[in-house]
N, C-alpha and C. Protein backbone atom coordinates (compact mmCIF):
# COMPACT_ATOMS: atom_id res chain seq x y z
N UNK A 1 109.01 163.36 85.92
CA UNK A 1 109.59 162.08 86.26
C UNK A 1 108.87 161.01 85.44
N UNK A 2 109.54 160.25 84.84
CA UNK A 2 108.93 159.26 83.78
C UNK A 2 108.80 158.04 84.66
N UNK A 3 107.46 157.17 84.14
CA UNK A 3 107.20 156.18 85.19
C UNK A 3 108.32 155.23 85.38
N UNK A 4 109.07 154.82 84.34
CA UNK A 4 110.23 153.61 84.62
C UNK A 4 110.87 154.36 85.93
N UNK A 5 111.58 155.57 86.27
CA UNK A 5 112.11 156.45 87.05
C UNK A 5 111.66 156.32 88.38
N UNK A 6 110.05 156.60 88.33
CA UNK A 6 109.44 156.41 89.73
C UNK A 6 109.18 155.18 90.13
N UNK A 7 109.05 154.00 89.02
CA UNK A 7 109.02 153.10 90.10
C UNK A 7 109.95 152.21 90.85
N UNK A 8 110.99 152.43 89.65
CA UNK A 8 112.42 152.62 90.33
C UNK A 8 112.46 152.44 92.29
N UNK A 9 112.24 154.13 92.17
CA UNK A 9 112.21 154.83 93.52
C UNK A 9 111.37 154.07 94.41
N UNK A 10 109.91 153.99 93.73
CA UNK A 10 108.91 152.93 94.71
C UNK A 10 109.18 151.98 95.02
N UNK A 11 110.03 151.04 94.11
CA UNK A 11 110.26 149.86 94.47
C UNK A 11 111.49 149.91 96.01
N UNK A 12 112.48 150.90 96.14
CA UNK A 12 113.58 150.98 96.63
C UNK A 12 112.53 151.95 98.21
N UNK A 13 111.98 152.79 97.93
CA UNK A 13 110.87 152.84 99.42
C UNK A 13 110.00 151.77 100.12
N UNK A 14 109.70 150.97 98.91
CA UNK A 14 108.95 149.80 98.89
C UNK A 14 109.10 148.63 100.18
N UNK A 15 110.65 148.91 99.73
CA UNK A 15 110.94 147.50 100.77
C UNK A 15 112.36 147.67 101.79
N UNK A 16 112.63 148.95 101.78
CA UNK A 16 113.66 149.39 103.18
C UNK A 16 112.70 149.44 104.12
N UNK A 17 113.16 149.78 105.08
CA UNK A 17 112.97 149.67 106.31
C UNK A 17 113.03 151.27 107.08
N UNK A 18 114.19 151.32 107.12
CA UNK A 18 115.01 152.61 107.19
C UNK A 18 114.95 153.61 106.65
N UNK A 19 115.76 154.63 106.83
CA UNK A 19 116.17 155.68 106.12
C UNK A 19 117.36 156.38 106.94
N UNK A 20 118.17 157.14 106.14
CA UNK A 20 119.53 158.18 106.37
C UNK A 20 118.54 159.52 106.42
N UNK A 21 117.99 160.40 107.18
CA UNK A 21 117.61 161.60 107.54
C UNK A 21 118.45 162.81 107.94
N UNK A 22 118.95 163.90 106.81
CA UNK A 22 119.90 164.81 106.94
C UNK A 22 119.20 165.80 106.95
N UNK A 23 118.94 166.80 108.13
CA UNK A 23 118.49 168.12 108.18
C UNK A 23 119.69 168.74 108.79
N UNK A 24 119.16 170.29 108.94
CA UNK A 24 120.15 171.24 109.12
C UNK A 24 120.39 171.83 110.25
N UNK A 25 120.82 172.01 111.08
CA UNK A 25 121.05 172.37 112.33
C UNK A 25 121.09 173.94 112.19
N UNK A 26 120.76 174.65 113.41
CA UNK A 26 120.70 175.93 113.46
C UNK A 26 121.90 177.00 113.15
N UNK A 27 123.12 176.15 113.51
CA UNK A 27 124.20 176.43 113.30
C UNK A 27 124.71 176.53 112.01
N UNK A 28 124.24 175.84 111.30
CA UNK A 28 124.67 175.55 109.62
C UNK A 28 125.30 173.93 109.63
N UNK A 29 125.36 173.32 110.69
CA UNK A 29 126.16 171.50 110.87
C UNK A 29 124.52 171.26 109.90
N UNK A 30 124.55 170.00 109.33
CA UNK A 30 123.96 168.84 108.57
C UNK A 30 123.99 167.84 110.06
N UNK A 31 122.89 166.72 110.34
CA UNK A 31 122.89 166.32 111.08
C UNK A 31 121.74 164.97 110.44
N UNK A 32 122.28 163.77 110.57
CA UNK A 32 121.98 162.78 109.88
C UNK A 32 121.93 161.84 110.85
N UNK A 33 120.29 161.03 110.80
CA UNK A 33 119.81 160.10 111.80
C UNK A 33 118.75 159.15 110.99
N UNK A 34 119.61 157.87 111.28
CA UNK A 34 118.52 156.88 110.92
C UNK A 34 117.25 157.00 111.79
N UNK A 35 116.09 156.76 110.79
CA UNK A 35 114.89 156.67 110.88
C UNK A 35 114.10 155.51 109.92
N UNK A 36 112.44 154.84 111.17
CA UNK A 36 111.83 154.03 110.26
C UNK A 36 110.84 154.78 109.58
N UNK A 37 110.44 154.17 108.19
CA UNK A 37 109.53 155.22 107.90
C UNK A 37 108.06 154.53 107.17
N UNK A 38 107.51 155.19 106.65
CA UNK A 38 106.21 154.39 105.97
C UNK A 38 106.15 155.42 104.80
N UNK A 39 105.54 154.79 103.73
CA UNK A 39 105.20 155.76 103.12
C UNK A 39 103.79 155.87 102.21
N UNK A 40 103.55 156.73 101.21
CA UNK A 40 102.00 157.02 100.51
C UNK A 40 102.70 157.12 98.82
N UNK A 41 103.36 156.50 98.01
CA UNK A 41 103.65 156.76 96.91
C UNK A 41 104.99 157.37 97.27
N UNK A 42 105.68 158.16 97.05
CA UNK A 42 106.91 159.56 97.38
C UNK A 42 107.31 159.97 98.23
N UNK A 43 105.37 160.23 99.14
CA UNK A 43 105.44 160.96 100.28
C UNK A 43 105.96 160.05 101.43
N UNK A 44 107.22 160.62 102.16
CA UNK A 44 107.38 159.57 103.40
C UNK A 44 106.68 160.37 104.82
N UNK A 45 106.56 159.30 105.84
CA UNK A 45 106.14 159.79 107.22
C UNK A 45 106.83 159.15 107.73
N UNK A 46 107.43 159.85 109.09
CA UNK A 46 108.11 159.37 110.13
C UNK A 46 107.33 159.63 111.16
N UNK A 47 107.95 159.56 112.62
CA UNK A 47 107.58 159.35 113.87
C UNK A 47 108.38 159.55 114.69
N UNK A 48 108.56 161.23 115.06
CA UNK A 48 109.99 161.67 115.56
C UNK A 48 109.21 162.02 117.32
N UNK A 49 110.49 162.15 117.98
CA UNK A 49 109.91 162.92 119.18
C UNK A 49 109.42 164.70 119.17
N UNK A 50 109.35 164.97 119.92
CA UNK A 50 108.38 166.48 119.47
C UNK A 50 109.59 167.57 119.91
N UNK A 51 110.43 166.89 120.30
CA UNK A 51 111.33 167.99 121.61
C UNK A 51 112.84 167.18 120.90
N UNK A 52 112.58 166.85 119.49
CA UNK A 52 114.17 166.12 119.12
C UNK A 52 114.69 167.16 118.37
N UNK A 53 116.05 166.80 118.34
CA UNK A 53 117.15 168.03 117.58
C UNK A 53 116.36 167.94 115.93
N UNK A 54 115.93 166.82 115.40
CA UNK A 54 115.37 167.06 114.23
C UNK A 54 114.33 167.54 113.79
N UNK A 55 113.27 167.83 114.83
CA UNK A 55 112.55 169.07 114.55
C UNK A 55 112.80 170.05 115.36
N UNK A 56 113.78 170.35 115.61
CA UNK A 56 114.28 171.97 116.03
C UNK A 56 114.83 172.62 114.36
N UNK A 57 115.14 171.06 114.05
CA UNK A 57 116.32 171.85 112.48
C UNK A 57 115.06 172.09 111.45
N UNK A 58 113.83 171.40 111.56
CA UNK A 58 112.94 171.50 110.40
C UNK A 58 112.36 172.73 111.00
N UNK A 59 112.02 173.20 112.35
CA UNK A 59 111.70 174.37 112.68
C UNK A 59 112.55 175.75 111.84
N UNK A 60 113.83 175.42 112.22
CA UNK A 60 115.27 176.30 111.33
C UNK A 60 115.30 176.27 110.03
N UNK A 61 115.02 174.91 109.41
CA UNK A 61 115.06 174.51 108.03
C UNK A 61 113.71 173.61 107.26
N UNK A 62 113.26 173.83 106.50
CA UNK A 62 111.86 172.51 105.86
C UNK A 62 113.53 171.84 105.27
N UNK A 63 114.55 172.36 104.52
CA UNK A 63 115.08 170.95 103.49
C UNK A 63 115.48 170.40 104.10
N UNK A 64 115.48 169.24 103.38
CA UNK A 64 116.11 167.76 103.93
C UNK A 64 116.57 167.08 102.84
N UNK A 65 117.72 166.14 103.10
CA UNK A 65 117.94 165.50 102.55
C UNK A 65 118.29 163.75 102.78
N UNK A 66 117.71 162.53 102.03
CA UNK A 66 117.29 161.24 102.91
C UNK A 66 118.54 160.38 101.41
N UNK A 67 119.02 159.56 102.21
CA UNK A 67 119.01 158.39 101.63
C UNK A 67 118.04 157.00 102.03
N UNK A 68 118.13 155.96 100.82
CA UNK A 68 117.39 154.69 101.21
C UNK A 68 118.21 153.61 99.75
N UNK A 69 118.69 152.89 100.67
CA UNK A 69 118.68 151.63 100.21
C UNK A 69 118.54 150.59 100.36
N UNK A 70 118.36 148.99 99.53
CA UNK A 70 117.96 147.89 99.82
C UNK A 70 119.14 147.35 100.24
N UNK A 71 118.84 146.12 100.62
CA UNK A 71 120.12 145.20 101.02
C UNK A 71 120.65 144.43 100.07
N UNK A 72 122.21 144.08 99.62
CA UNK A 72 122.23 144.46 98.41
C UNK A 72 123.98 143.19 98.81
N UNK A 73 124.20 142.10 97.71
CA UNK A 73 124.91 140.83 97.82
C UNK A 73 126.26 141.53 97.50
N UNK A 74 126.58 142.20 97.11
CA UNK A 74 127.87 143.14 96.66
C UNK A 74 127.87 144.34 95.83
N UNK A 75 128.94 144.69 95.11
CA UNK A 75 128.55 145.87 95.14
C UNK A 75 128.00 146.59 93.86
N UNK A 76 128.23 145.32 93.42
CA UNK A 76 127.68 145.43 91.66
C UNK A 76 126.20 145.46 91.80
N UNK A 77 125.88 145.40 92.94
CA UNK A 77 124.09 145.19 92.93
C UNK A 77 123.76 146.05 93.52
N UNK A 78 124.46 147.14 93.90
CA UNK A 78 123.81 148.03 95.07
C UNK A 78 122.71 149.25 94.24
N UNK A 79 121.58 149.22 94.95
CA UNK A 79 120.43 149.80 94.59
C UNK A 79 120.29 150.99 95.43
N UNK A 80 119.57 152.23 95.14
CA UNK A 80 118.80 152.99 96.56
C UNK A 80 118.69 154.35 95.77
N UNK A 81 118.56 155.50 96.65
CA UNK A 81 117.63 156.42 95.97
C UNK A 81 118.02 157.52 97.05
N UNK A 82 118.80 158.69 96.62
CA UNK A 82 118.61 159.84 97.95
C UNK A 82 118.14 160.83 97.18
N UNK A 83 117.19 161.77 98.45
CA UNK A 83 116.49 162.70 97.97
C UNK A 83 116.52 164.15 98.79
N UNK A 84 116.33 165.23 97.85
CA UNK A 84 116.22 166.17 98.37
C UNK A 84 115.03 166.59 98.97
N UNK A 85 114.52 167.08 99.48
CA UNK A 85 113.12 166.52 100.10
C UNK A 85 112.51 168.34 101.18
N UNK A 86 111.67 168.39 101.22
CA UNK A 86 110.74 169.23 102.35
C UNK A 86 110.32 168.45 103.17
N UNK A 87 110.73 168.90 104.65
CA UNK A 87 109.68 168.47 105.54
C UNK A 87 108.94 169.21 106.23
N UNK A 88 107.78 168.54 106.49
CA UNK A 88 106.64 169.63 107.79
C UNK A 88 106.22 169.03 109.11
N UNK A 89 106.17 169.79 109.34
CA UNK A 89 105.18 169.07 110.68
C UNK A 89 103.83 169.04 110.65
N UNK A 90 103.62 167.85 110.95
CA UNK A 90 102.34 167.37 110.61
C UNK A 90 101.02 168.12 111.85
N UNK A 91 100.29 168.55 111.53
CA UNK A 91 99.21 169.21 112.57
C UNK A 91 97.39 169.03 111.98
N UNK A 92 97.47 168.29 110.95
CA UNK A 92 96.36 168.09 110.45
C UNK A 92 95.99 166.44 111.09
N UNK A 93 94.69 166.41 111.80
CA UNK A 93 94.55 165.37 112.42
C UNK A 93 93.96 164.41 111.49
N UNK A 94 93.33 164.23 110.26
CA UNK A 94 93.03 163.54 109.32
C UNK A 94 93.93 162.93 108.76
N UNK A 95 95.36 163.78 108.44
CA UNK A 95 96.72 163.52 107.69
C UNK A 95 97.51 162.83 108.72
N UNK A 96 97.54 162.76 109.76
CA UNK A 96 98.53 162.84 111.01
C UNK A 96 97.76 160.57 111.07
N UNK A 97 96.64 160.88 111.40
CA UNK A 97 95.57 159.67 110.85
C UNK A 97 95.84 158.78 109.89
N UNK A 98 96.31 159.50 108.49
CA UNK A 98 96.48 158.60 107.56
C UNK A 98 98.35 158.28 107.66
N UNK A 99 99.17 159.46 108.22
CA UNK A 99 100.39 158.82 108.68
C UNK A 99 100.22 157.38 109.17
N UNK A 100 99.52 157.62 110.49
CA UNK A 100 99.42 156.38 111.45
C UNK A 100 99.08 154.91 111.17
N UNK A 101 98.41 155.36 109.93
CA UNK A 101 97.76 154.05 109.36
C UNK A 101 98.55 153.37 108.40
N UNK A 102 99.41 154.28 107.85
CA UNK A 102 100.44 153.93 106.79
C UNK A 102 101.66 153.01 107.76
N UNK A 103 101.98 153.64 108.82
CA UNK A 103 103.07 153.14 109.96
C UNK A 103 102.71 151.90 110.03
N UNK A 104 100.96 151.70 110.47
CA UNK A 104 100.81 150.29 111.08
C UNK A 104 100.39 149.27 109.85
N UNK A 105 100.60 150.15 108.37
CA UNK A 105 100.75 149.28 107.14
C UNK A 105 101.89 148.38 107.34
N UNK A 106 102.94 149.45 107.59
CA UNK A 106 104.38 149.18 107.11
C UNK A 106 104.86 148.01 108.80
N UNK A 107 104.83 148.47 109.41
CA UNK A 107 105.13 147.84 111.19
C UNK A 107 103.64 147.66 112.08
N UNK A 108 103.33 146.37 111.88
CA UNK A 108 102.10 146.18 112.39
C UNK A 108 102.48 146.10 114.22
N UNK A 109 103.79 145.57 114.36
CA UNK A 109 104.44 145.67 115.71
C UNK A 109 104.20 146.91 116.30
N UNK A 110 103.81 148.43 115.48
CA UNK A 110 103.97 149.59 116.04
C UNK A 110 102.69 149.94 116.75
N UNK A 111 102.10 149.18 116.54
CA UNK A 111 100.54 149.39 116.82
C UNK A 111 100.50 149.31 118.97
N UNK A 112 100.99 148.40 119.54
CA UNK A 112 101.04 148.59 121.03
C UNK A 112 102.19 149.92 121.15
N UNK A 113 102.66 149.83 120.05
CA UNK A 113 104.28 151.20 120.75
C UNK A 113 103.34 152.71 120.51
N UNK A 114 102.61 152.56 119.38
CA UNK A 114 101.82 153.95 119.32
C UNK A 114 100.97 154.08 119.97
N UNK A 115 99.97 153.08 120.71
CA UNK A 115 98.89 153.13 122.36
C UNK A 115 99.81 154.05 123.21
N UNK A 116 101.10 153.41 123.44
CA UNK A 116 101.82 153.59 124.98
C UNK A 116 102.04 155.05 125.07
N UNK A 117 102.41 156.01 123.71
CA UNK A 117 103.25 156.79 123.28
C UNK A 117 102.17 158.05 124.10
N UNK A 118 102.86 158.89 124.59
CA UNK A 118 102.37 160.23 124.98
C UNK A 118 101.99 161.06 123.46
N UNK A 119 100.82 161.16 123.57
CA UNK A 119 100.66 161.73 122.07
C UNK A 119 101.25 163.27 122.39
N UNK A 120 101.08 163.96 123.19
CA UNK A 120 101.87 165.26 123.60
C UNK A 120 103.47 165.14 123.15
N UNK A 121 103.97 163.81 122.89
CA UNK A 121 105.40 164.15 123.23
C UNK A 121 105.92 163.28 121.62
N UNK A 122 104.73 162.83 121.28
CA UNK A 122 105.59 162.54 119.50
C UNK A 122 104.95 163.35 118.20
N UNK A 123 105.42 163.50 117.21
CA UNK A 123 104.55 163.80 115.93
C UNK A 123 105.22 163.03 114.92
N UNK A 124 104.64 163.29 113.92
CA UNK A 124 104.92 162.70 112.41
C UNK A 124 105.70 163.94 111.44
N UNK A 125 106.57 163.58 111.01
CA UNK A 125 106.99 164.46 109.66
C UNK A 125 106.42 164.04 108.55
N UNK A 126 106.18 164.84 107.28
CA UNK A 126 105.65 164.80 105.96
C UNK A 126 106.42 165.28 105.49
N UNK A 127 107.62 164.37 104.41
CA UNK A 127 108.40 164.36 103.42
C UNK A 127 108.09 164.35 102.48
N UNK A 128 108.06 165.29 101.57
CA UNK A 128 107.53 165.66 100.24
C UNK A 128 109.05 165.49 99.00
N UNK A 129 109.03 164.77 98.47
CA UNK A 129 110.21 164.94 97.19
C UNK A 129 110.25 166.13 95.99
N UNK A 130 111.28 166.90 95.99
CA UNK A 130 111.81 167.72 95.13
C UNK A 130 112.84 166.86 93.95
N UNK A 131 113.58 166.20 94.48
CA UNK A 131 114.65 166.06 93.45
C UNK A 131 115.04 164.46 94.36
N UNK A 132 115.20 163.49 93.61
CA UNK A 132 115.72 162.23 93.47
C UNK A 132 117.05 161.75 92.70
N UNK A 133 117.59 161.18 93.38
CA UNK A 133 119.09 160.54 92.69
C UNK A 133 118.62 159.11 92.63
N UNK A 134 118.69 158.38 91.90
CA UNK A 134 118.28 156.83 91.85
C UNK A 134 119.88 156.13 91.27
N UNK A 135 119.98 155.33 92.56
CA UNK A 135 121.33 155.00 92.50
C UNK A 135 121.20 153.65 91.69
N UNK A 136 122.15 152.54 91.07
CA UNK A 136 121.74 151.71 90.22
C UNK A 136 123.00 151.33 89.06
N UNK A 137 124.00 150.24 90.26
CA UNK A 137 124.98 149.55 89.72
C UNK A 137 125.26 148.96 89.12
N UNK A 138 124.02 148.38 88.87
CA UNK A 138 123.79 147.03 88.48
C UNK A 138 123.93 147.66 86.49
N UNK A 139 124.16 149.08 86.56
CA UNK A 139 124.12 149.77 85.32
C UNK A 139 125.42 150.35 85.32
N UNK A 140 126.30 150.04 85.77
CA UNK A 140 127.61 150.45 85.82
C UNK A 140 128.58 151.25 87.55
N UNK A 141 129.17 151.02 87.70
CA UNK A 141 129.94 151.24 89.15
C UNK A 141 129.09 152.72 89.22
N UNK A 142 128.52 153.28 90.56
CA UNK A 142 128.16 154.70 90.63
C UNK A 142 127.22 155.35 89.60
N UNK A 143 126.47 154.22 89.21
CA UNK A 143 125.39 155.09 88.13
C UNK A 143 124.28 155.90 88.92
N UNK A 144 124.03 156.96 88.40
CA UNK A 144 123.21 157.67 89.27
C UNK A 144 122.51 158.37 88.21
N UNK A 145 121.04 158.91 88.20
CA UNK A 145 120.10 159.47 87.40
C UNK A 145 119.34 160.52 88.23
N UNK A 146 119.95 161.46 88.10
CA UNK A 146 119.05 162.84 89.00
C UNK A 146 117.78 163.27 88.24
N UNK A 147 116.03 162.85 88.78
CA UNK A 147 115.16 163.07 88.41
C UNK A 147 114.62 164.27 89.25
N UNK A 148 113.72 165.10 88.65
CA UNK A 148 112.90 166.31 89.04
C UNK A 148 111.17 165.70 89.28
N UNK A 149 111.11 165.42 90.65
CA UNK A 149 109.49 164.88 90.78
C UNK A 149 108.84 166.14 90.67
């Protein structure tokens, strides 16, 4: 991945909020849920429940696949980035640590919601990037550039 490419991408993780989260259901259904996220460079972390359909599917499945885009004045400007992605479950308490810290980078508001939280009953995912689409209109209707991180 050439740096113009990634920072692209950084810039477009940079400053959403959100994310489109598509894992796989046991069945073979795709099952897609907005999520907030934080991230470390590439790597994203979330903050799922422990007992949610989306880690039953990362239990069934690690791939994933995310969109993210910015907010965007029409459509000639529309920016964002979906990725094919691994996820894990996080069980390393150092990593799980530096999730948390990244969260209360990104949402300093999260900081009383993560006190309250039954630590038994949430974890973090670790989204690792395989393959990136960097979307980018502003270069022609539907321009898209599939990079290999």
């Amino acid at each position: 991945m050439d740096q113009e490419s990634k920072q692209f991408a950084l810039d477009i993780i940079g400053k959403a909020k959100d994310m489109t989260l598509a894992t796989i259901r046991p069945d073979g259904y795709p099952q897609a849920t907005t999520v907030s996220y934080a991230s470390d460079g590439l790597t994203l972390y979330v903050g799922v429940g422990k007992f949610s359909q989306k880690v039953e599917n990362i239990h069934h499945c690690e791939k994933v696949s995310l969109t993210i885009n910015n907010d965007y004045p029409d459509w000639a400007h529309i920016k964002g980035i979906s990725m094919g992605a691994r996820a894990e479950i996080m069980h390393d308490p150092k990593e799980i640590e530096f999730a948390g810290e990244c969260m209360l980078r990104k949402f300093p508001q999260a900081a009383e919601w993560m006190q309250a939280l039954e630590k038994d009953a949430t974890i973090f995912l670790k989204i690792t990037p395989v393959v990136i689409s960097l979307l980018d209109y502003e270069k022609g209707f539907g321009h898209t550039e599939l990079v290999r991180v």
